[in-house]
N, C-alpha and C. Protein backbone atom coordinates (compact mmCIF):
# COMPACT_ATOMS: atom_id res chain seq x y z
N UNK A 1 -34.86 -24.69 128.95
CA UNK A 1 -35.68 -23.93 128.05
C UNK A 1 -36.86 -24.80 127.64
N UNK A 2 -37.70 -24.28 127.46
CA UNK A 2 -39.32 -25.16 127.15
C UNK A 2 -40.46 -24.38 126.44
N UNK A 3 -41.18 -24.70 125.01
CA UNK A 3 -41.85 -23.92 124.56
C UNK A 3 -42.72 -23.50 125.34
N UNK A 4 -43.30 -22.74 125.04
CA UNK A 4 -44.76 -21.73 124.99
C UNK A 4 -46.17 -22.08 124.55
N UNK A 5 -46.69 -23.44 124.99
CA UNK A 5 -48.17 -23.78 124.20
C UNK A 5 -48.53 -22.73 123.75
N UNK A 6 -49.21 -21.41 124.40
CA UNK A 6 -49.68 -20.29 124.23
C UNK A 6 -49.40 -19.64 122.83
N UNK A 7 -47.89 -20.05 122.20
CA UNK A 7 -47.35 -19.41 121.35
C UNK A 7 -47.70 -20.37 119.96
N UNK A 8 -47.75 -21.59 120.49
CA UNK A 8 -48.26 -22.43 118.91
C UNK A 8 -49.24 -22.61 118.20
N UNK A 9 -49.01 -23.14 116.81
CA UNK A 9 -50.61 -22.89 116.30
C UNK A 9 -51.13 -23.50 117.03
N UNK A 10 -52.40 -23.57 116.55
CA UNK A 10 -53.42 -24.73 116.89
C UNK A 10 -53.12 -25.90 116.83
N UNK A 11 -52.78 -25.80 115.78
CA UNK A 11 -52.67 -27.42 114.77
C UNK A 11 -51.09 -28.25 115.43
N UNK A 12 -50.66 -27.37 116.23
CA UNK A 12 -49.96 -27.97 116.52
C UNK A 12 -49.70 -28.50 118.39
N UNK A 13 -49.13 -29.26 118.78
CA UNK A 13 -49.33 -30.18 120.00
C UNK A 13 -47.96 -30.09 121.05
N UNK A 14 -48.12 -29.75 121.77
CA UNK A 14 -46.80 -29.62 122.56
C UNK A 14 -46.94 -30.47 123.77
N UNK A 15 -45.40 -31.18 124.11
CA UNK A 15 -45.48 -31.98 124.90
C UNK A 15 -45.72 -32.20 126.25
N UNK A 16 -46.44 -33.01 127.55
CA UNK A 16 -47.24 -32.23 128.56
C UNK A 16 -45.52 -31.74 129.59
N UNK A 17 -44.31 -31.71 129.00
CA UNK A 17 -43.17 -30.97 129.87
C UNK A 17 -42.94 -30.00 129.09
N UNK A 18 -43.55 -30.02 127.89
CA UNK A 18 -43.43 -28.45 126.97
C UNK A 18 -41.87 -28.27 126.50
N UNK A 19 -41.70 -29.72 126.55
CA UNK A 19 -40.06 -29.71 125.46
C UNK A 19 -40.10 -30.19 124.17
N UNK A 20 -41.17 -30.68 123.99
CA UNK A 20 -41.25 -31.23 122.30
C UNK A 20 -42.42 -31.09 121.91
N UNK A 21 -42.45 -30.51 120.34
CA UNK A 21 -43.40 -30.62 119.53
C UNK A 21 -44.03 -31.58 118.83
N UNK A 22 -44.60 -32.19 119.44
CA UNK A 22 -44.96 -33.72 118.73
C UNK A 22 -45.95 -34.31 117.79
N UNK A 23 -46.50 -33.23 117.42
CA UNK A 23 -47.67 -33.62 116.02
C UNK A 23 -48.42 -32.91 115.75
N UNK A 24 -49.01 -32.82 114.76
CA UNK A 24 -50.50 -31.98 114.21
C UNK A 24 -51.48 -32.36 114.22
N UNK A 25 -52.32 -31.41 115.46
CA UNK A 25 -53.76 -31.84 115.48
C UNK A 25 -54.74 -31.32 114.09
N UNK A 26 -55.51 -32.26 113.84
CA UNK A 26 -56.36 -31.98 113.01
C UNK A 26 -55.74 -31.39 111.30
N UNK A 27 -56.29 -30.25 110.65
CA UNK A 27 -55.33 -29.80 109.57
C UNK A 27 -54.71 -28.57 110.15
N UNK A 28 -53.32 -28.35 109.56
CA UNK A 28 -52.76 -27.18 110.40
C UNK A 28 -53.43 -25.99 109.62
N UNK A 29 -53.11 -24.96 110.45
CA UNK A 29 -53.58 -24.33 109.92
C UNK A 29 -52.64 -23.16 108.71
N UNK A 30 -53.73 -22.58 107.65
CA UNK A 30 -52.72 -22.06 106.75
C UNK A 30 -51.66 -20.81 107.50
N UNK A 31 -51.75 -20.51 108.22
CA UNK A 31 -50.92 -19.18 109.20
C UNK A 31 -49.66 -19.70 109.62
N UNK A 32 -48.77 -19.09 109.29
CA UNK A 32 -47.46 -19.85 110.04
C UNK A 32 -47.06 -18.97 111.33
N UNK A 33 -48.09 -19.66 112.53
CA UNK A 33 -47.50 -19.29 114.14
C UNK A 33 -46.43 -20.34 114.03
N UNK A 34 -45.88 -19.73 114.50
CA UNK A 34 -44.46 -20.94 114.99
C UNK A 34 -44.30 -20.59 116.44
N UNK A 35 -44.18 -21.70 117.03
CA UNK A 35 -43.99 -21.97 118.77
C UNK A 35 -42.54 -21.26 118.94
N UNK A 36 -42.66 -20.46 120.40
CA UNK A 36 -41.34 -20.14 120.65
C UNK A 36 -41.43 -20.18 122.14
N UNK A 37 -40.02 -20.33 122.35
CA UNK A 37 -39.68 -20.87 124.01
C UNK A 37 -40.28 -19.30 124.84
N UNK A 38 -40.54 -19.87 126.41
CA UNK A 38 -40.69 -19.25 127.20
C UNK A 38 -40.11 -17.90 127.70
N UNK A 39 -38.43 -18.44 127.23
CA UNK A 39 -37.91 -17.60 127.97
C UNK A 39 -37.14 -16.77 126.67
N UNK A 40 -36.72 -15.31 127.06
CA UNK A 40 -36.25 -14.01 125.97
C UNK A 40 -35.28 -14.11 126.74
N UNK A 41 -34.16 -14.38 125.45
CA UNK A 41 -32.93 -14.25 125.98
C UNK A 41 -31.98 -13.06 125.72
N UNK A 42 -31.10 -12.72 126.65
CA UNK A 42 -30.11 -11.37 126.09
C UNK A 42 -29.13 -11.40 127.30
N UNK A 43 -28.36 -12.08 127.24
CA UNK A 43 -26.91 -12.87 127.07
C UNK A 43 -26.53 -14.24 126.98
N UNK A 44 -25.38 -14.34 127.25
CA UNK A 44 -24.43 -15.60 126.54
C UNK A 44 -25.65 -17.19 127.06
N UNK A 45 -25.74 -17.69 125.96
CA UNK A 45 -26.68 -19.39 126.37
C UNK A 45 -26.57 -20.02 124.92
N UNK A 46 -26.60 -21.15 125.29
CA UNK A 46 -26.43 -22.28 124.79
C UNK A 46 -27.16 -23.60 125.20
N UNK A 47 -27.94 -23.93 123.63
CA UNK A 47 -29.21 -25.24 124.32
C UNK A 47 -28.73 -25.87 122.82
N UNK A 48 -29.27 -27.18 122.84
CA UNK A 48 -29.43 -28.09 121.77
C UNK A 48 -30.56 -28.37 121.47
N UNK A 49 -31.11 -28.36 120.43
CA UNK A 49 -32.74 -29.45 119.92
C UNK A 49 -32.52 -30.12 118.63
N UNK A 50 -33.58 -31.21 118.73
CA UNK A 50 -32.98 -32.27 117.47
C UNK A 50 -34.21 -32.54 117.59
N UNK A 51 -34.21 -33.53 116.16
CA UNK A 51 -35.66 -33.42 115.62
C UNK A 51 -35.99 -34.84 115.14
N UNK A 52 -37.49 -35.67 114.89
CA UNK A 52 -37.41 -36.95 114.34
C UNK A 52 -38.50 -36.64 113.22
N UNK A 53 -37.55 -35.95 111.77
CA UNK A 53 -38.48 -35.93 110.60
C UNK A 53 -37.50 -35.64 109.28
N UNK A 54 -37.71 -34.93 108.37
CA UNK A 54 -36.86 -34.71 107.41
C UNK A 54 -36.05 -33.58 107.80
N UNK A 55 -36.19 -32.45 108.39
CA UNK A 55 -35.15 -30.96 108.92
C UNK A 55 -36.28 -29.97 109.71
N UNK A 56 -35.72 -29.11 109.66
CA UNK A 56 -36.58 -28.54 110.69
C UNK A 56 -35.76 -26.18 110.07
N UNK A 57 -36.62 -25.49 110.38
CA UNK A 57 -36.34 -24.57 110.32
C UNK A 57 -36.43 -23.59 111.75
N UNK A 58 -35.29 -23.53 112.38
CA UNK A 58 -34.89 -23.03 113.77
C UNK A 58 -34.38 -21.51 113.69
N UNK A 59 -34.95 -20.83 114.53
CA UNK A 59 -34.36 -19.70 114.79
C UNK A 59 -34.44 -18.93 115.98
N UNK A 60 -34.40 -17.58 116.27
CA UNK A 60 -34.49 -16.59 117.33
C UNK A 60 -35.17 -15.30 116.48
N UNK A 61 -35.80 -14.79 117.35
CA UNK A 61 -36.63 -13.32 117.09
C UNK A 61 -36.87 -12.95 118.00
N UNK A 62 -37.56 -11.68 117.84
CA UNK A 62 -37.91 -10.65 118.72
C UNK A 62 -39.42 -11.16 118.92
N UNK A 63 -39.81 -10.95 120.30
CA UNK A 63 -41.16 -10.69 120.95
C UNK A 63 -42.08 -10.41 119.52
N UNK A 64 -41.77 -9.21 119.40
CA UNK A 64 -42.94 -8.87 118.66
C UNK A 64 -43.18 -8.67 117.37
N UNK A 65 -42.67 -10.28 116.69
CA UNK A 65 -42.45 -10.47 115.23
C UNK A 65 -43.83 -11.09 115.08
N UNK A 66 -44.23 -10.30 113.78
CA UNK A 66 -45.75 -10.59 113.68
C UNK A 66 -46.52 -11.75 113.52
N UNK A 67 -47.14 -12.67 114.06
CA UNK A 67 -48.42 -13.37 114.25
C UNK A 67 -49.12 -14.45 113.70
N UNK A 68 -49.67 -13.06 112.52
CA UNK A 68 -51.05 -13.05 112.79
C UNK A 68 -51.23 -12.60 110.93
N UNK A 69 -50.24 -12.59 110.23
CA UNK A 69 -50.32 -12.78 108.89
C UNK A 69 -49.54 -14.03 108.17
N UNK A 70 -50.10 -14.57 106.90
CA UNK A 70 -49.77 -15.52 106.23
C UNK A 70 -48.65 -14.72 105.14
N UNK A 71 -47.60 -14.28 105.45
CA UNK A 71 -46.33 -13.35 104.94
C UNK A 71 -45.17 -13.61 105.33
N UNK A 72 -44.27 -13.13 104.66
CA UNK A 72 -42.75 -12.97 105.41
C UNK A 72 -42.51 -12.33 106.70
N UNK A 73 -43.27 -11.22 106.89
CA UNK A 73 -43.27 -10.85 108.03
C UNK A 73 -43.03 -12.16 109.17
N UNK A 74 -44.22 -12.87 109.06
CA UNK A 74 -44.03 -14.09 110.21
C UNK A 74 -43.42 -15.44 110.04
N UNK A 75 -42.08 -14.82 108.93
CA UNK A 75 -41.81 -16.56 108.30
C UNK A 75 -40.34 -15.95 108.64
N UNK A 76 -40.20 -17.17 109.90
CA UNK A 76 -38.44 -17.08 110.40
C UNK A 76 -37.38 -16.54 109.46
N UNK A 77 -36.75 -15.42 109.65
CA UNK A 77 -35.72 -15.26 109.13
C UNK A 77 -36.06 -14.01 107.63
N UNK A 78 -37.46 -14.06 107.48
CA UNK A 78 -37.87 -13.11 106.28
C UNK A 78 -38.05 -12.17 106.31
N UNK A 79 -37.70 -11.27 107.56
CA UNK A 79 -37.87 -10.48 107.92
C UNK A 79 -36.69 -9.87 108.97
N UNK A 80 -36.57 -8.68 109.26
CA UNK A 80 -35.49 -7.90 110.44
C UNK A 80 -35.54 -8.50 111.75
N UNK A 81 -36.31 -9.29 112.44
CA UNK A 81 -37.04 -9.39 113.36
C UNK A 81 -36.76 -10.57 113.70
N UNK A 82 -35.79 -11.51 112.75
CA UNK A 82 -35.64 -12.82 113.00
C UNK A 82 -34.54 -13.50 112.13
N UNK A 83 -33.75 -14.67 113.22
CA UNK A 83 -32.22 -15.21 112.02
C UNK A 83 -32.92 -16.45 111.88
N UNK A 84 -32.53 -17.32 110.94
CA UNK A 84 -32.79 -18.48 111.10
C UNK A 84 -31.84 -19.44 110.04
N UNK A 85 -31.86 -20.63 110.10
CA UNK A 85 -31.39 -21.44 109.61
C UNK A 85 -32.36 -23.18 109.12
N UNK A 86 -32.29 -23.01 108.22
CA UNK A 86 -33.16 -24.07 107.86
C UNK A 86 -32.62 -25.61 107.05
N UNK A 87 -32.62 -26.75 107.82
CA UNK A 87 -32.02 -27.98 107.59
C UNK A 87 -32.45 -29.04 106.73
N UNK A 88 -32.17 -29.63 106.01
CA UNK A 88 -32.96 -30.91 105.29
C UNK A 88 -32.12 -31.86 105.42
N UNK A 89 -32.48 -33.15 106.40
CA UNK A 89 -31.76 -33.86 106.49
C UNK A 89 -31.80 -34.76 104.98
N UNK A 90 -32.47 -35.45 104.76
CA UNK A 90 -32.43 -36.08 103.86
C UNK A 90 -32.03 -35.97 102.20
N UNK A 91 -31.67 -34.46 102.08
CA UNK A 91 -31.37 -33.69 100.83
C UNK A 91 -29.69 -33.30 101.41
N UNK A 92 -29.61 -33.22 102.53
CA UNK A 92 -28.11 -32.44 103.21
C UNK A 92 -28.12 -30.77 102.54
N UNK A 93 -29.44 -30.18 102.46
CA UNK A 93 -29.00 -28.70 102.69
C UNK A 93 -29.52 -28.28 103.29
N UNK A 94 -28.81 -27.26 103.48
CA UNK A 94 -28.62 -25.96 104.44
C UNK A 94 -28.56 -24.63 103.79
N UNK A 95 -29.59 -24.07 104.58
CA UNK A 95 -29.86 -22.21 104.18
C UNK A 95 -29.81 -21.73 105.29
N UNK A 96 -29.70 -20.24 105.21
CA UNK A 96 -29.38 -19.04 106.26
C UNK A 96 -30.49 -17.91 105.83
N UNK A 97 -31.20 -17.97 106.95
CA UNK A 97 -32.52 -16.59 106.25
C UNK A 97 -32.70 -15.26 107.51
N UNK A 98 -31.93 -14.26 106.62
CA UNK A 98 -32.32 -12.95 107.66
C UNK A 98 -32.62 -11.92 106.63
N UNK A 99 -33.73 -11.15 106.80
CA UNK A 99 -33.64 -9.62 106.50
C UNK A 99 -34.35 -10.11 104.91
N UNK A 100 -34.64 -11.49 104.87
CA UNK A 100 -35.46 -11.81 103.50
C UNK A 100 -34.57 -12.36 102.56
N UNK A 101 -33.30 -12.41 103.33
CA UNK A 101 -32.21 -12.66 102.04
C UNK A 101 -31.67 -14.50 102.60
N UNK A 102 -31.63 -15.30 101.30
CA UNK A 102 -31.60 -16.63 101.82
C UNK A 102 -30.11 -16.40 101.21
N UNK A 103 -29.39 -17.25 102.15
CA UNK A 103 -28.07 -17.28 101.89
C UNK A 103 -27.72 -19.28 102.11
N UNK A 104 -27.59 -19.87 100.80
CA UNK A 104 -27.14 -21.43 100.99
C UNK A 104 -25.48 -21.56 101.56
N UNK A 105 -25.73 -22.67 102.42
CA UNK A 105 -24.60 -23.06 102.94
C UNK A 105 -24.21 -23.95 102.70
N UNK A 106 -22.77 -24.67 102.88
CA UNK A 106 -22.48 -25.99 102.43
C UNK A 106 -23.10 -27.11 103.09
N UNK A 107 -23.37 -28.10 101.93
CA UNK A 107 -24.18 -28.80 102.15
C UNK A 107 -24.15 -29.63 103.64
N UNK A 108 -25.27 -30.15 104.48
CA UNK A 108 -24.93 -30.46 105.60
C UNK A 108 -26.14 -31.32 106.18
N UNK A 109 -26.27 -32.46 106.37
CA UNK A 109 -27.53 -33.05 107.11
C UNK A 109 -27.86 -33.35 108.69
N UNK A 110 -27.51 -32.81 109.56
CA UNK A 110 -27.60 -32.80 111.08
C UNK A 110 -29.35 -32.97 111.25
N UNK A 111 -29.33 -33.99 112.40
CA UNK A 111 -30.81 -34.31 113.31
C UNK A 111 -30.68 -33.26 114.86
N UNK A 112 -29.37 -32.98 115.08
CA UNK A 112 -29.08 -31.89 115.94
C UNK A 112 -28.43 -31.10 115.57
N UNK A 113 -29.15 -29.59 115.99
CA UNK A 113 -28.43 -28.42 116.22
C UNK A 113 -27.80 -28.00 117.50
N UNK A 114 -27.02 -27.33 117.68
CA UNK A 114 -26.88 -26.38 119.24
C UNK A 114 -27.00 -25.06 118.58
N UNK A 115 -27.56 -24.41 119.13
CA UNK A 115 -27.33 -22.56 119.09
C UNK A 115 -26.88 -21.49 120.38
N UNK A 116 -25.89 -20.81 119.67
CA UNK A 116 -24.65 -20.56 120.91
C UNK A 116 -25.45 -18.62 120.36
N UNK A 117 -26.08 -18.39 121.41
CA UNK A 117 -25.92 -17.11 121.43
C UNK A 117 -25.44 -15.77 122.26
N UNK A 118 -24.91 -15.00 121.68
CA UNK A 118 -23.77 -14.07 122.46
C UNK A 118 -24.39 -12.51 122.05
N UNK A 119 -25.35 -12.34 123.31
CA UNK A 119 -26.62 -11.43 122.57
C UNK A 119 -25.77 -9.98 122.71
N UNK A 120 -24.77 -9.56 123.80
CA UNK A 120 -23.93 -8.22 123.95
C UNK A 120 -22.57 -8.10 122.77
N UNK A 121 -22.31 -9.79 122.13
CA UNK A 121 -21.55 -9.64 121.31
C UNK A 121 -22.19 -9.69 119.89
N UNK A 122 -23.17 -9.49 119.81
CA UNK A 122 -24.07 -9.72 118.65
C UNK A 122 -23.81 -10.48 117.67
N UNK A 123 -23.90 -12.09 118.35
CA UNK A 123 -23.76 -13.39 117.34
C UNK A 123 -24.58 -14.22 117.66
N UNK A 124 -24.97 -14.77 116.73
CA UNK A 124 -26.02 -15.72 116.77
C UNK A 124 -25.31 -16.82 115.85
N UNK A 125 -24.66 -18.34 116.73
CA UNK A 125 -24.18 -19.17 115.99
C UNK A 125 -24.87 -20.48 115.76
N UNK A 126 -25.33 -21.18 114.68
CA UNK A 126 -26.00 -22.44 114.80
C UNK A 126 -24.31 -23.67 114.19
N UNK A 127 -24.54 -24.74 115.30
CA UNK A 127 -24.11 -25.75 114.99
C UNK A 127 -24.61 -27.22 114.34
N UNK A 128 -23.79 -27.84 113.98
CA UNK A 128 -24.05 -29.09 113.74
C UNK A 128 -23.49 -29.88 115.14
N UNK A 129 -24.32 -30.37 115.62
CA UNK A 129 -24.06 -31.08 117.38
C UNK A 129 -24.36 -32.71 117.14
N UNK A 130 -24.49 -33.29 115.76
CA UNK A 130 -24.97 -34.64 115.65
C UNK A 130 -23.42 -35.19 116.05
N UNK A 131 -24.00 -36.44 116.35
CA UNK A 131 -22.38 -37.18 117.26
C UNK A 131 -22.14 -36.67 118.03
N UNK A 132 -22.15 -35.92 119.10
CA UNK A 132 -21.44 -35.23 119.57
C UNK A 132 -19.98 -34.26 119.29
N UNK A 133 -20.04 -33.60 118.02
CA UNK A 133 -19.09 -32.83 117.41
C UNK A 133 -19.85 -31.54 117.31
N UNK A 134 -19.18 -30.75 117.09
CA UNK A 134 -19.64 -28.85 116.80
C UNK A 134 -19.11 -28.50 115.57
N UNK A 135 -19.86 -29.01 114.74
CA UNK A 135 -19.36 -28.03 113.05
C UNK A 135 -20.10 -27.09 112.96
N UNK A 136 -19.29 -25.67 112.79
CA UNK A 136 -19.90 -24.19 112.93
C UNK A 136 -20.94 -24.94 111.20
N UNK A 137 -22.08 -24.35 111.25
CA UNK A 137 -23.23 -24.07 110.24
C UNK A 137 -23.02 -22.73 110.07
N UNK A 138 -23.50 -22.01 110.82
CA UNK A 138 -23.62 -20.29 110.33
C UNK A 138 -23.47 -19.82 111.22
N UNK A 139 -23.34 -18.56 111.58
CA UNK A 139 -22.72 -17.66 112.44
C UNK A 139 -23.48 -16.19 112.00
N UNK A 140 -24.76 -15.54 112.61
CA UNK A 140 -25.10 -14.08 112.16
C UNK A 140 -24.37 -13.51 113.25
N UNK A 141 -24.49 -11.98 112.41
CA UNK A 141 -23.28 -10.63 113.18
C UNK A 141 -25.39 -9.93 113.18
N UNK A 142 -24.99 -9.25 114.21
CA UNK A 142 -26.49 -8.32 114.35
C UNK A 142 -26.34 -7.02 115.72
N UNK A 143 -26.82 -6.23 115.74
CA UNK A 143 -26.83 -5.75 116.89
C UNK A 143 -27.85 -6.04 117.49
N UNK A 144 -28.16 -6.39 118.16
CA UNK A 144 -29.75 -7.29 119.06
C UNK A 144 -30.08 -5.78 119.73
N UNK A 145 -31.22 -5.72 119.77
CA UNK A 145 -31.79 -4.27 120.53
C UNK A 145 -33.14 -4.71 121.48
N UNK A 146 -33.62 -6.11 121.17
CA UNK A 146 -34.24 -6.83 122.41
C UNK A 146 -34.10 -8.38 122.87
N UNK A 147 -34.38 -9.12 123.89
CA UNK A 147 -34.20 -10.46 124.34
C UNK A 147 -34.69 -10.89 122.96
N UNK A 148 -34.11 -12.21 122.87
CA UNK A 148 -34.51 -13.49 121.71
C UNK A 148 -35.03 -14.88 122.09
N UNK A 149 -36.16 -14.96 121.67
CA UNK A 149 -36.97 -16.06 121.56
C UNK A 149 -36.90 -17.27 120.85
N UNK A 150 -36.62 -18.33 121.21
CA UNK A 150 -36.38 -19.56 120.44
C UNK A 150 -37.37 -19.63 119.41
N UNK A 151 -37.44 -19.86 117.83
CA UNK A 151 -38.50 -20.36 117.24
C UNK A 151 -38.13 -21.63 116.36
N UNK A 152 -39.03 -22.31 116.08
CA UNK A 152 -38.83 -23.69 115.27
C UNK A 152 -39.81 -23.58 114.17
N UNK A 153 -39.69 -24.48 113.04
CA UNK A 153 -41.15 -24.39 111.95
C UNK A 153 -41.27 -25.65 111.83
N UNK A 154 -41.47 -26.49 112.17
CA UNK A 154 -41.37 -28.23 112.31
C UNK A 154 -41.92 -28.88 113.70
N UNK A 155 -42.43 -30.07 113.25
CA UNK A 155 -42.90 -31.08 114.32
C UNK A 155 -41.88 -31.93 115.00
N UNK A 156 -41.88 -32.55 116.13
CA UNK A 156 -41.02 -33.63 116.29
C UNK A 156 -39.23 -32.93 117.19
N UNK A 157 -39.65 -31.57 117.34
CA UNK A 157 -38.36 -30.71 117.85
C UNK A 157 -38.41 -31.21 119.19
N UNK A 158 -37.61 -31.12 119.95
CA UNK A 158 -37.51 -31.67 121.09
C UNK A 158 -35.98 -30.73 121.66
N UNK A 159 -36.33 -30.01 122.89
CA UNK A 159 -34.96 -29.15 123.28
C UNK A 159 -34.32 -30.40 124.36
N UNK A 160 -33.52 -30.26 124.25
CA UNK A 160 -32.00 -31.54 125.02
C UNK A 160 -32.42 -30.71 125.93
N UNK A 161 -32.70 -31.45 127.56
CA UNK A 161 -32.18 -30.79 128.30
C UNK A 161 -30.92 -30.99 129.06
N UNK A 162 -30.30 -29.61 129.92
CA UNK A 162 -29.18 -29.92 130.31
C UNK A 162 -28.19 -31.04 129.91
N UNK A 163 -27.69 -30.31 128.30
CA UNK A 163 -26.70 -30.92 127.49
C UNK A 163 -25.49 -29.67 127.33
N UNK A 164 -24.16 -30.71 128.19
CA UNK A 164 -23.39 -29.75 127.91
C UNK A 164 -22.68 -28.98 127.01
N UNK A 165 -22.43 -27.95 126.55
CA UNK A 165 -22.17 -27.14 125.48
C UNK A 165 -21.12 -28.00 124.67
N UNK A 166 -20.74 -28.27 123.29
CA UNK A 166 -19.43 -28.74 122.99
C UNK A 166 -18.52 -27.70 122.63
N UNK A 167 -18.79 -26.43 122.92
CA UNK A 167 -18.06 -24.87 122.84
C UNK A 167 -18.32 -24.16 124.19
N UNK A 168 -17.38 -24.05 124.65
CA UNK A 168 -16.95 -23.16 125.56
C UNK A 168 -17.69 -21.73 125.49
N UNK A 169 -18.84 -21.57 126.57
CA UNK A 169 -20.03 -20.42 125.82
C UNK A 169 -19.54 -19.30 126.90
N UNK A 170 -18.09 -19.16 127.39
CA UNK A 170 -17.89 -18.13 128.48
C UNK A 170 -17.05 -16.90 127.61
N UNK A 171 -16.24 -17.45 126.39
CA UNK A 171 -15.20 -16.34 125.87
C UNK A 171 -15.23 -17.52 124.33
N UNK A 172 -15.59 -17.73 123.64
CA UNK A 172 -15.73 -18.43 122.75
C UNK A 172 -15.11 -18.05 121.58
N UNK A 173 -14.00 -18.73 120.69
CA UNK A 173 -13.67 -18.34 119.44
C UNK A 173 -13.69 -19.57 118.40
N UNK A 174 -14.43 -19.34 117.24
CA UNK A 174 -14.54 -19.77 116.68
C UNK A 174 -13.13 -20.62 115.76
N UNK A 175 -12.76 -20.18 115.40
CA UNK A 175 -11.18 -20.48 115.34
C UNK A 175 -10.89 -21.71 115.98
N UNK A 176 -10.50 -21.30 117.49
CA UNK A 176 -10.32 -21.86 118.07
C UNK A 176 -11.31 -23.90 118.09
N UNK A 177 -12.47 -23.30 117.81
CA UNK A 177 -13.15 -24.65 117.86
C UNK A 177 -12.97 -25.35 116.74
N UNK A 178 -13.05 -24.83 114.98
CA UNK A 178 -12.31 -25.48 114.36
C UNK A 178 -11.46 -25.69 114.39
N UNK A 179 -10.25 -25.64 114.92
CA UNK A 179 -8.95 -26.01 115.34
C UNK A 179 -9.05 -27.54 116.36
N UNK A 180 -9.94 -27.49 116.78
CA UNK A 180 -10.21 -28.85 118.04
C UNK A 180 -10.78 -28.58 119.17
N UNK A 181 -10.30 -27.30 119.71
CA UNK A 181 -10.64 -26.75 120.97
C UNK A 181 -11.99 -26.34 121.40
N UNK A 182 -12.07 -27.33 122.34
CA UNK A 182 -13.74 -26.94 122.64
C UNK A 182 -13.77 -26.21 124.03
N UNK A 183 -12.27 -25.34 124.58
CA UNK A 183 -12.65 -24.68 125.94
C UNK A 183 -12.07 -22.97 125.50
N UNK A 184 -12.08 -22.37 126.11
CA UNK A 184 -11.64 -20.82 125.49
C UNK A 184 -10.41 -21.12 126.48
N UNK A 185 -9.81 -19.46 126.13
CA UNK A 185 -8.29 -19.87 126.59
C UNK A 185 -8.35 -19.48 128.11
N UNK A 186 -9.25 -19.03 129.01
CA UNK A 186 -9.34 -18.66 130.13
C UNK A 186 -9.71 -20.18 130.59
N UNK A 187 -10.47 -21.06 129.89
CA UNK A 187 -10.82 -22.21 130.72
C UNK A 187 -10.14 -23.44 130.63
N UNK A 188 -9.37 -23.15 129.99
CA UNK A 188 -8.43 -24.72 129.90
C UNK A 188 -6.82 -24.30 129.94
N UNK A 189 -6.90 -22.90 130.88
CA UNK A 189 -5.33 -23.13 131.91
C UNK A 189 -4.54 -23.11 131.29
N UNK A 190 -3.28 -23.31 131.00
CA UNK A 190 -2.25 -22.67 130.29
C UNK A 190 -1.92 -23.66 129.31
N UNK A 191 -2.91 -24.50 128.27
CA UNK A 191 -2.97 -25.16 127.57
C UNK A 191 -2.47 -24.07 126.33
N UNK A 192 -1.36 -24.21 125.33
CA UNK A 192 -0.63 -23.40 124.53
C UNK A 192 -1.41 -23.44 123.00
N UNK A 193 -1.72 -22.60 122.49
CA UNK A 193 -2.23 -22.60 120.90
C UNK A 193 -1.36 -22.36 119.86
């Protein structure tokens, strides 16, 4: 997965493999475009990105979440059109923003996320992937009615490439992964629960 120059502000700089966001040119500007990946997704995937700053505000939306105003409309998660989750490392919180409604989570400081999305089962899960561990963060329920677009609101994001999932992204239960289990029960063979 790899952003979208096309899709970022101005003010902002993408890297020449178009996997990291790496600084602000000039002053940004007051509009919040936020860069989103290339590719619209609508089924099961799983990527990681991690960041080198204080947190970062990550999400998924639809194509055609608006632009081109300084509003909720175009601010991840403030709208129908977009989930998001927003991190502060250095404070350790964590919020959940869909539909305009901020929902705080327990407190949590991760430099990596993974996001496990299951677009026919309509979940959208963000992890904590620092160390190499998977602590569920949030989990949205949605019915998705088009592909989803990676978005970020931060500098310094950088997508992992080809990093393997630490959740089993073929039949996935949550349960199951707090419990220890990082394979579903079809992939780790007659291993007993």
């Amino acid at each position: 997965m790899t952003w979208d120059p096309n899709t970022a502000s101005s003010s902002l700089q993408v890297s020449e493999n178009d996997e990291t966001l790496v600084s602000y040119r000039g002053n940004p500007e007051p509009v919040p475009h936020h860069p989103e990946s290339r590719e619209g997704l609508s089924s099961r995937h799983f990527f990681q990105l991690e960041w080198f700053g204080k947190g970062a505000t990550i999400g998924m939306a639809y194509k055609d979440i608006s632009r081109k105003q300084s509003s909720a409309a175009c601010s991840i998660g403030l709208n129908n059109k977009s989930w998001g989750v927003s991190v502060s490392t250095p404070f350790a919180i964590c919020k959940a923003y869909h539909g305009g409604v901020e929902m705080q989570l327990p407190d949590c400081s991760p430099w990596r996320v993974g996001v496990y999305l299951d677009w026919a089962a309509g979940t959208l899960s963000f992890y904590n992937t620092t160390y190499d561990k998977a602590e569920l963060i949030h989990t949205f329920h949605a019915k998705f009615t088009q592909p989803l677009f990676l978005l970020v609101s931060s500098v310094g994001v950088k997508i992992l490439p080809d990093v393997p999932p630490p959740v089993c992204v073929h039949d996935h239960d949550p349960w199951d992964m707090l419990r220890g289990y990082k394979d579903c029960k079809g992939c780790n063979g007659s291993k007993a629960y």
